[in-house]
C-alpha atoms as a PDB file:
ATOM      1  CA  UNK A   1     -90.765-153.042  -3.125  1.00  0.00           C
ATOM      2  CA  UNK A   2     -93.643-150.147  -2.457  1.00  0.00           C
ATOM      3  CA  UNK A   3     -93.107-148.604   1.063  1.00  0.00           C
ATOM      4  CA  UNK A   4     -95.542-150.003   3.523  1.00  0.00           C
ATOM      5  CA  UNK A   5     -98.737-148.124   4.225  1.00  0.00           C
ATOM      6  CA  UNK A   6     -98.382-145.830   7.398  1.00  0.00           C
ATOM      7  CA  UNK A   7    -100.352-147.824   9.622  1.00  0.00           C
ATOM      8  CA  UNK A   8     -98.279-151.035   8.930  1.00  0.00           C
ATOM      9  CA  UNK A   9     -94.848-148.967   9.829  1.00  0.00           C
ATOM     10  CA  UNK A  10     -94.126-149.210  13.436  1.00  0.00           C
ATOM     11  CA  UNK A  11     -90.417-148.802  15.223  1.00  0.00           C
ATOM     12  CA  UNK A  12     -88.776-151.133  17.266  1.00  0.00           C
ATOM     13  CA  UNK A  13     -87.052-150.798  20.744  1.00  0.00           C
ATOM     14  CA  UNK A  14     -84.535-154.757  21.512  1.00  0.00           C
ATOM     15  CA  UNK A  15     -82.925-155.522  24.781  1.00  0.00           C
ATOM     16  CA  UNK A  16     -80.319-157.835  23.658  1.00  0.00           C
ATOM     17  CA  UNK A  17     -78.088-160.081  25.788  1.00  0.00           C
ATOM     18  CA  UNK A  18     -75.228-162.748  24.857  1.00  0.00           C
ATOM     19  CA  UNK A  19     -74.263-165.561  27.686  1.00  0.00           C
ATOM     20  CA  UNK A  20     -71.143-167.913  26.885  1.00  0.00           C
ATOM     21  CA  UNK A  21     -72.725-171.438  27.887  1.00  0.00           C
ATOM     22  CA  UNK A  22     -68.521-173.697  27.603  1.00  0.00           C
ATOM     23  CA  UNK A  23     -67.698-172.951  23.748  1.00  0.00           C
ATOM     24  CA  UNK A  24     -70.925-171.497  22.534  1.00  0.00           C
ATOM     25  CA  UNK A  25     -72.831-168.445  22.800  1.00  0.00           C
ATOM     26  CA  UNK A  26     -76.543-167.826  23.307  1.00  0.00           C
ATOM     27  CA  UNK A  27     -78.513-164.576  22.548  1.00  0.00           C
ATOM     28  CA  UNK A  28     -81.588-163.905  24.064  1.00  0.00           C
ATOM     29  CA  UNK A  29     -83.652-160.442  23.298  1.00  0.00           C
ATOM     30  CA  UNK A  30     -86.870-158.601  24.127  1.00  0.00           C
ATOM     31  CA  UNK A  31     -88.742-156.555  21.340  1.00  0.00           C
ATOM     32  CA  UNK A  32     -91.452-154.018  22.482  1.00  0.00           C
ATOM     33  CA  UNK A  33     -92.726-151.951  18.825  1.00  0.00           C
ATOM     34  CA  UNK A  34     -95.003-149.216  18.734  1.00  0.00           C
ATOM     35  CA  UNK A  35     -96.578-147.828  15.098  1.00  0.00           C
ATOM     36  CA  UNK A  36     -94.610-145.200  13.332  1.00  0.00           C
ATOM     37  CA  UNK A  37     -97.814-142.904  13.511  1.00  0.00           C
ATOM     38  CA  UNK A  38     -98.412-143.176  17.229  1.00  0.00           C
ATOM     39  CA  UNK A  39    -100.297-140.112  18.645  1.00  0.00           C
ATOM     40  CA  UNK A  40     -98.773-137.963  21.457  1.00  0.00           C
ATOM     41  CA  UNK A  41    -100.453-139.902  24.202  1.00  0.00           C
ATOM     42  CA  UNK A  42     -98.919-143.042  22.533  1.00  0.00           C
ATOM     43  CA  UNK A  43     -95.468-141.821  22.768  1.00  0.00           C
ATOM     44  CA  UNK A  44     -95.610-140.493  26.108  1.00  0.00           C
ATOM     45  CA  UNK A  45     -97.489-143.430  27.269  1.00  0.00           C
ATOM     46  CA  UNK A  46     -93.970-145.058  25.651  1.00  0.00           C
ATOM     47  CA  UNK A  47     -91.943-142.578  27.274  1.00  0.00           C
ATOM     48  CA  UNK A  48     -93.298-143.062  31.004  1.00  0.00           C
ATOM     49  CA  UNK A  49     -93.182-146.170  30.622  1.00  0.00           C
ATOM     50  CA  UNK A  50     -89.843-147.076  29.268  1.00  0.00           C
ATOM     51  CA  UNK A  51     -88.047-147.299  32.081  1.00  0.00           C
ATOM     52  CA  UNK A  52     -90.213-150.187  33.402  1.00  0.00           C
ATOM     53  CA  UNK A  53     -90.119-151.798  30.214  1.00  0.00           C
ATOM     54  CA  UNK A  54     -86.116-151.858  30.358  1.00  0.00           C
ATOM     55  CA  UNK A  55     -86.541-153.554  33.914  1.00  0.00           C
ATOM     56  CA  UNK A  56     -89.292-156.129  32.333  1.00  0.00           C
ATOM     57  CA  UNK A  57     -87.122-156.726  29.852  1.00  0.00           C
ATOM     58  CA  UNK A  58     -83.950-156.836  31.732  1.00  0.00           C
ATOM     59  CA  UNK A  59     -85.724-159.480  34.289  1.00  0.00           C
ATOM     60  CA  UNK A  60     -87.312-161.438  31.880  1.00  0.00           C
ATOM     61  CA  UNK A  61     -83.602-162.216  30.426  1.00  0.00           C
ATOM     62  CA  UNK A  62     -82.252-162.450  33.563  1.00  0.00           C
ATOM     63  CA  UNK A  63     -84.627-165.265  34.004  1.00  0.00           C
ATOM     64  CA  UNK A  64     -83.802-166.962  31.056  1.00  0.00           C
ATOM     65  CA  UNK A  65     -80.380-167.168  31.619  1.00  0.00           C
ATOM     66  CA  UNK A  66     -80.557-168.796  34.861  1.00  0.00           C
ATOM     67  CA  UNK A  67     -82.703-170.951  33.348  1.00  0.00           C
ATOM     68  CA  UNK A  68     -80.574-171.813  30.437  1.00  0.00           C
ATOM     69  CA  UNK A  69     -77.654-172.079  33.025  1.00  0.00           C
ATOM     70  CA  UNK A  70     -78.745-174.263  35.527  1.00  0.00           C
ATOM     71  CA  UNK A  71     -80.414-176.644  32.028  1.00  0.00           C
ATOM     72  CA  UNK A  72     -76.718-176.575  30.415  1.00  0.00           C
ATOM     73  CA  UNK A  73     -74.762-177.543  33.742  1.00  0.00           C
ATOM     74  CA  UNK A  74     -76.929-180.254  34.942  1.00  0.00           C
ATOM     75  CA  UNK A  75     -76.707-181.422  30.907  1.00  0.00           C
ATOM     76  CA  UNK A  76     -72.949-180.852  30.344  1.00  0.00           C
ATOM     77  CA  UNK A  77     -71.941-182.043  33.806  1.00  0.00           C
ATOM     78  CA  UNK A  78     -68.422-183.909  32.692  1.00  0.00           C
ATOM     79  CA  UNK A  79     -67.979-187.089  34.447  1.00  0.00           C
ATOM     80  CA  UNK A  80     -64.513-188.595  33.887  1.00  0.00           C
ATOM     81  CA  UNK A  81     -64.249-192.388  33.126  1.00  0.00           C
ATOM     82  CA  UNK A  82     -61.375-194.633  35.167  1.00  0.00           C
ATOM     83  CA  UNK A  83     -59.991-191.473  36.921  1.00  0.00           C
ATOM     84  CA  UNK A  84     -57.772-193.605  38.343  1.00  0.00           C
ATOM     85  CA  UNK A  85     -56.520-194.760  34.940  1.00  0.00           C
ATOM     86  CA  UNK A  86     -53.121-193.541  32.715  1.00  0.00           C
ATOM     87  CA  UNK A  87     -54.137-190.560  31.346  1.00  0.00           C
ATOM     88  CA  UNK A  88     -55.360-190.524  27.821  1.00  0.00           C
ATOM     89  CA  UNK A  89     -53.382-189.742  24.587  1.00  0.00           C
ATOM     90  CA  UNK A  90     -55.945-187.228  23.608  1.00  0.00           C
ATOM     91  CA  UNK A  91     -55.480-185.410  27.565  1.00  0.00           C
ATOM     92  CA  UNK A  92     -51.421-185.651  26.795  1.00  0.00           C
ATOM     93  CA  UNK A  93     -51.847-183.884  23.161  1.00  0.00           C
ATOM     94  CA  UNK A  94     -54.082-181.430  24.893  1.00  0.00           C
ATOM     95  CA  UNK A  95     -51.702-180.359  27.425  1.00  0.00           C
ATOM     96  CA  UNK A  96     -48.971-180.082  24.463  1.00  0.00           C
ATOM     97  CA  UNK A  97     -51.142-177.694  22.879  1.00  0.00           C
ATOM     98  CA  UNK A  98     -52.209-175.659  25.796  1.00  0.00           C
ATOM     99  CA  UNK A  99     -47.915-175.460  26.580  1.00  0.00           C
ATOM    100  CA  UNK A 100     -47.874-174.385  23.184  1.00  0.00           C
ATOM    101  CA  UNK A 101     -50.988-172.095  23.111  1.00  0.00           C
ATOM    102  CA  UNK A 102     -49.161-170.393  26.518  1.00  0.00           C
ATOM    103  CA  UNK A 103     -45.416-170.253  24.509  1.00  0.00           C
ATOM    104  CA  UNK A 104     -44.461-172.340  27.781  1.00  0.00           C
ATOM    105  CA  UNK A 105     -41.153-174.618  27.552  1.00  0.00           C
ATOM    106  CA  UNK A 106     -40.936-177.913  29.246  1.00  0.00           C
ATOM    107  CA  UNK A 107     -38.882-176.770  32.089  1.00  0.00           C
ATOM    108  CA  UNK A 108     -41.822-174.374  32.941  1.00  0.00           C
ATOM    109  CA  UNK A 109     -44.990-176.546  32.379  1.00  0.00           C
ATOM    110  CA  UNK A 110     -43.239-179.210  34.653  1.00  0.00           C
ATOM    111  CA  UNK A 111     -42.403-175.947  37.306  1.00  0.00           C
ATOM    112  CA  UNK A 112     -46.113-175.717  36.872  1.00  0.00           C
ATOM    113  CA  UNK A 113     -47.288-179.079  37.422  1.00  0.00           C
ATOM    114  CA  UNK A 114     -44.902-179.537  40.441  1.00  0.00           C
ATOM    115  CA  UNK A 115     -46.012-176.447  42.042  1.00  0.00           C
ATOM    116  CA  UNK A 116     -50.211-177.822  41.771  1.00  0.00           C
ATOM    117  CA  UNK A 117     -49.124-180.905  43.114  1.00  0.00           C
ATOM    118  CA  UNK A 118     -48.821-183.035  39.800  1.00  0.00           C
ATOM    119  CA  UNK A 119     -46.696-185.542  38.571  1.00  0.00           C
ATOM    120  CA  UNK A 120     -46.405-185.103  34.445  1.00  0.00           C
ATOM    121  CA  UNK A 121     -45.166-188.728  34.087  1.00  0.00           C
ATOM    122  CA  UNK A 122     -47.384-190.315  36.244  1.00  0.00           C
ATOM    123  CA  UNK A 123     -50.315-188.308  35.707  1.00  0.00           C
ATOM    124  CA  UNK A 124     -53.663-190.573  35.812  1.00  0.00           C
ATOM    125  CA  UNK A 125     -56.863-189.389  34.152  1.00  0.00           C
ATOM    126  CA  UNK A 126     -58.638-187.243  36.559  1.00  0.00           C
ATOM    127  CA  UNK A 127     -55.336-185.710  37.211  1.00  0.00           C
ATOM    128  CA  UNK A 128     -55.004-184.896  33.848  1.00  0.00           C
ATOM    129  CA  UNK A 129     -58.525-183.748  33.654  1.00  0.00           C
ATOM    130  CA  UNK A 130     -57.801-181.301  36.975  1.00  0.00           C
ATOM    131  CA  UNK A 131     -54.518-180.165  35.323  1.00  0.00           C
ATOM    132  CA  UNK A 132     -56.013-179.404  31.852  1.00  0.00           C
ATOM    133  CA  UNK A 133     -58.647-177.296  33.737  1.00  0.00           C
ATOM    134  CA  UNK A 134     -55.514-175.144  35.275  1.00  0.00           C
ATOM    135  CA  UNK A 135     -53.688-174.632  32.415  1.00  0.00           C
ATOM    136  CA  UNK A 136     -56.788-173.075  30.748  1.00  0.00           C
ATOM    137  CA  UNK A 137     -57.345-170.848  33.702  1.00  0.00           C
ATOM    138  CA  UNK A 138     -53.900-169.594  33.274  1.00  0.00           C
ATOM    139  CA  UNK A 139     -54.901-169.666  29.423  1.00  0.00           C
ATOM    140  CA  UNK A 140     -57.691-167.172  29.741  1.00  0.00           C
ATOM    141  CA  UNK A 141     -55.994-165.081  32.537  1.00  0.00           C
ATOM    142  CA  UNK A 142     -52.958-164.517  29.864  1.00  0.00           C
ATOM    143  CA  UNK A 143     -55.318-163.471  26.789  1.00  0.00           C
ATOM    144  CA  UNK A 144     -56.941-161.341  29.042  1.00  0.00           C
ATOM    145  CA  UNK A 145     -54.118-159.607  30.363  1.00  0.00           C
ATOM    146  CA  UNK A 146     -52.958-159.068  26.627  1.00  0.00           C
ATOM    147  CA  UNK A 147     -56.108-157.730  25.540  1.00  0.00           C
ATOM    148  CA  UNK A 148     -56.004-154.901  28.999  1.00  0.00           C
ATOM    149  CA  UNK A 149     -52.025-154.439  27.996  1.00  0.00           C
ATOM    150  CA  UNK A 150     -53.445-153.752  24.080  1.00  0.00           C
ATOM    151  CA  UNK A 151     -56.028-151.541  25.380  1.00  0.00           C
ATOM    152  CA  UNK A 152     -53.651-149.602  27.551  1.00  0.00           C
ATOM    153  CA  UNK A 153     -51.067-149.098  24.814  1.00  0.00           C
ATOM    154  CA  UNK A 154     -53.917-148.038  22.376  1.00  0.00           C
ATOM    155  CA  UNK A 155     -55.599-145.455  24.712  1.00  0.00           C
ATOM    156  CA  UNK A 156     -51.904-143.758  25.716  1.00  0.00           C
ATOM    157  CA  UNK A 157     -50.570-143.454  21.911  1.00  0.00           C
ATOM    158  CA  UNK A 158     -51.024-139.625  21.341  1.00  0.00           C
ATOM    159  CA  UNK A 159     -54.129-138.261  19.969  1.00  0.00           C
ATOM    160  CA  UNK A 160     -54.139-139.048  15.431  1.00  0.00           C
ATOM    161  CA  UNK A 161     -54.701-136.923  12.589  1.00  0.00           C
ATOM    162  CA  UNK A 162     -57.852-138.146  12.109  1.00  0.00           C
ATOM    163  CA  UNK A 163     -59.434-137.429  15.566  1.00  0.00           C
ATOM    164  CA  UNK A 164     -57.798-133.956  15.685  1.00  0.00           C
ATOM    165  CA  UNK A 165     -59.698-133.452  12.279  1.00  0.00           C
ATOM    166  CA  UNK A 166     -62.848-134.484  14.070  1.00  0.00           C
ATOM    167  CA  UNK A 167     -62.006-131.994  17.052  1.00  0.00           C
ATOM    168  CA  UNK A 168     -61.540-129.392  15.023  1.00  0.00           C
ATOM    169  CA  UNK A 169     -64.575-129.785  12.481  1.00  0.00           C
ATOM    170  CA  UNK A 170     -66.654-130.554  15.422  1.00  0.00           C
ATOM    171  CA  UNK A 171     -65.713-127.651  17.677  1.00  0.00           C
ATOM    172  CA  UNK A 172     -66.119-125.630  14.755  1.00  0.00           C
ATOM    173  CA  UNK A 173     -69.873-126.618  14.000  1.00  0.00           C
ATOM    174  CA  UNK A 174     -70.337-126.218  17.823  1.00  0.00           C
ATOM    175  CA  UNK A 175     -68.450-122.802  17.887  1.00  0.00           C
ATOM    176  CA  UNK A 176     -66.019-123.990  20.786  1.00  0.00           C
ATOM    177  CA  UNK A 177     -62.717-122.889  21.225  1.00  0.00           C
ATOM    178  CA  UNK A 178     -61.018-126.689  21.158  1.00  0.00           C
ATOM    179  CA  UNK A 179     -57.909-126.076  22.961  1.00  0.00           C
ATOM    180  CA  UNK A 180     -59.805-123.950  25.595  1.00  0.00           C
ATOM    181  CA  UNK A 181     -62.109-127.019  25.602  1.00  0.00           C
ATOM    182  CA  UNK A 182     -59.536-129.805  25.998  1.00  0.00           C
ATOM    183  CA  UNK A 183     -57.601-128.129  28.595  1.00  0.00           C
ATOM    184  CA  UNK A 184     -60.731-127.374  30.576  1.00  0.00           C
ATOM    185  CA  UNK A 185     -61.773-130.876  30.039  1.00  0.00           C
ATOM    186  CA  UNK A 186     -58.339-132.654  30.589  1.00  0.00           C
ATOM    187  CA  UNK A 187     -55.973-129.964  30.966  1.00  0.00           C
ATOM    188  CA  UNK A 188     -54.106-130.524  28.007  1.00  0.00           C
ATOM    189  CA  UNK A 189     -54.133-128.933  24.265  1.00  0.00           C
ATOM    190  CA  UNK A 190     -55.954-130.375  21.453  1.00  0.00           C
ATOM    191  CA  UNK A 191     -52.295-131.603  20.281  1.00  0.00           C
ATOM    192  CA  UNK A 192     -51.245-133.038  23.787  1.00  0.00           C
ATOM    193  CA  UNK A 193     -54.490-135.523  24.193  1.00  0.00           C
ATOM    194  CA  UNK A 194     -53.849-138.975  24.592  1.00  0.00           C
ATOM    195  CA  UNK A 195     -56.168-141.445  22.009  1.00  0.00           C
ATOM    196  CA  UNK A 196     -58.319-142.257  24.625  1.00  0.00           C
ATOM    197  CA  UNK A 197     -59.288-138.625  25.892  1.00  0.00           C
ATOM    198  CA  UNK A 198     -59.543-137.573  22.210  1.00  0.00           C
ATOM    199  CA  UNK A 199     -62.058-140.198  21.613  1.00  0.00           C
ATOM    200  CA  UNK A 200     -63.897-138.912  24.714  1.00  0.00           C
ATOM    201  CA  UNK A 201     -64.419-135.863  23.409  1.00  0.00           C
ATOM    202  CA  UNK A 202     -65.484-136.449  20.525  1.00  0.00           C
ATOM    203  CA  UNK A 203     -67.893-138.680  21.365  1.00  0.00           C
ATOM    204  CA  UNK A 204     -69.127-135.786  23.988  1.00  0.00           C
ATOM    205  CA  UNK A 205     -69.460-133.242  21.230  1.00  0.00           C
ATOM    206  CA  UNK A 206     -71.102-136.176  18.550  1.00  0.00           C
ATOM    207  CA  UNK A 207     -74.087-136.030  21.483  1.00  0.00           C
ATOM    208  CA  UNK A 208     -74.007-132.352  21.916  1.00  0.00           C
ATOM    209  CA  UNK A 209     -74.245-132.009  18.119  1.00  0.00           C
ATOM    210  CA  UNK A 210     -76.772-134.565  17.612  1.00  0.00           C
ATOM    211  CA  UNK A 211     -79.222-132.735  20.640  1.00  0.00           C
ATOM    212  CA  UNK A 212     -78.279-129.188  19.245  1.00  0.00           C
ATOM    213  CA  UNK A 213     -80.201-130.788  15.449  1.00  0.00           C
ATOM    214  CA  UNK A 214     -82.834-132.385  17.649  1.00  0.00           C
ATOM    215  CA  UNK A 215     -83.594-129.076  19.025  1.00  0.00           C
ATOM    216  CA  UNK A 216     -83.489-127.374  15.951  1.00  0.00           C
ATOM    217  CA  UNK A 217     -85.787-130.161  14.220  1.00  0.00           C
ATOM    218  CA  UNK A 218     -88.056-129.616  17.003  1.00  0.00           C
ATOM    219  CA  UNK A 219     -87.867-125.383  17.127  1.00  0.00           C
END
């Protein structure tokens, strides 16, 4: 395909947002594009002005998703039929799955139920309805737990081969001393870092690197 004439080439700055509306997700975005051959003025125009252009932006979303909100409650608003009936097969298999989904026994889902102030046998349907809306509380509460507990064990494993290779080639290109550098940054040796302070570095000296080529581009 023949590259497209200079004055068709522009470049393209998107605010992008994601909102979890029950089981779905929604993105919404904001494009603001400039030509690739803007003058000086153009760019700083762009410049001065980007600040208040991540605010429009950042607004305009905002708005969106209050709108989209406040559209998708008052449209999803679940009404439960005969509350007062027996509750449903289909609310009984859910619980068994959410027990299961938790790794809950039946000694401990009925703990649970007795301590919210429900009967399992005798549950009716906006009971089960109520109680279904618990047990996925305590659903998301768990996987999030697990995914900080994860994160935790990841950050504290000690520092790999492959980001002390980075260190080092880094610190070299940057001419740093990288033990001087770690232990004035978290007073520890290269070979003592944790994962987590290891990938802060690096990612410290990536942006030093990438302004000390900008510079040189520009000088």
């Amino acid at each position: 395909m023949p590259a497209k004439p200079q004055s068709e080439r522009s470049v393209t700055r998107t605010y992008r947002t994601a909102i979890k509306l029950g089981d779905d997700f929604i993105t919404i975005e904001e494009t603001i594009t400039l030509p690739i051959d803007a003058d000086e003025q153009m760019v700083q125009q762009a410049v001065d002005l980007g600040w208040r252009i991540f605010r429009s932006q950042r607004e305009a979303v905002e708005q969106q998703i209050a709108q989209i909100r406040e559209q998708h409650t008052a449209a999803t608003a679940i009404t439960v039929r005969d509350p007062d009936a027996p509750a449903s097969e289909r609310q009984r298999n859910f619980i068994a799955s959410l027990q299961q989904a938790l790794g809950w026994s039946g000694e401990k889902l009925a703990a649970f139920a007795q301590e919210h102030g429900y009967d399992l046998v005798a549950l009716n349907k906006g009971q089960a309805s109520a109680f279904i809306d618990e047990l996925r509380r305590v659903q998301e509460e768990q996987q999030r737990l697990a995914v900080a507990e994860e994160r935790a064990r990841y950050a504290n494993q000690p520092v790999s081969d492959k980001q002390r290779n980075a260190i080092l080639s880094l610190a070299r290109e940057l001419t740093l001393d990288a033990d001087a550098e770690a232990q004035r940054r978290f007073n520890a040796a290269v070979d003592q870092l944790t994962n987590e302070q290891a990938a802060t570095l690096i990612s410290e000296w990536q942006a030093r690197q990438r302004a000390s080529a900008a510079n040189k581009r520009n000088g």
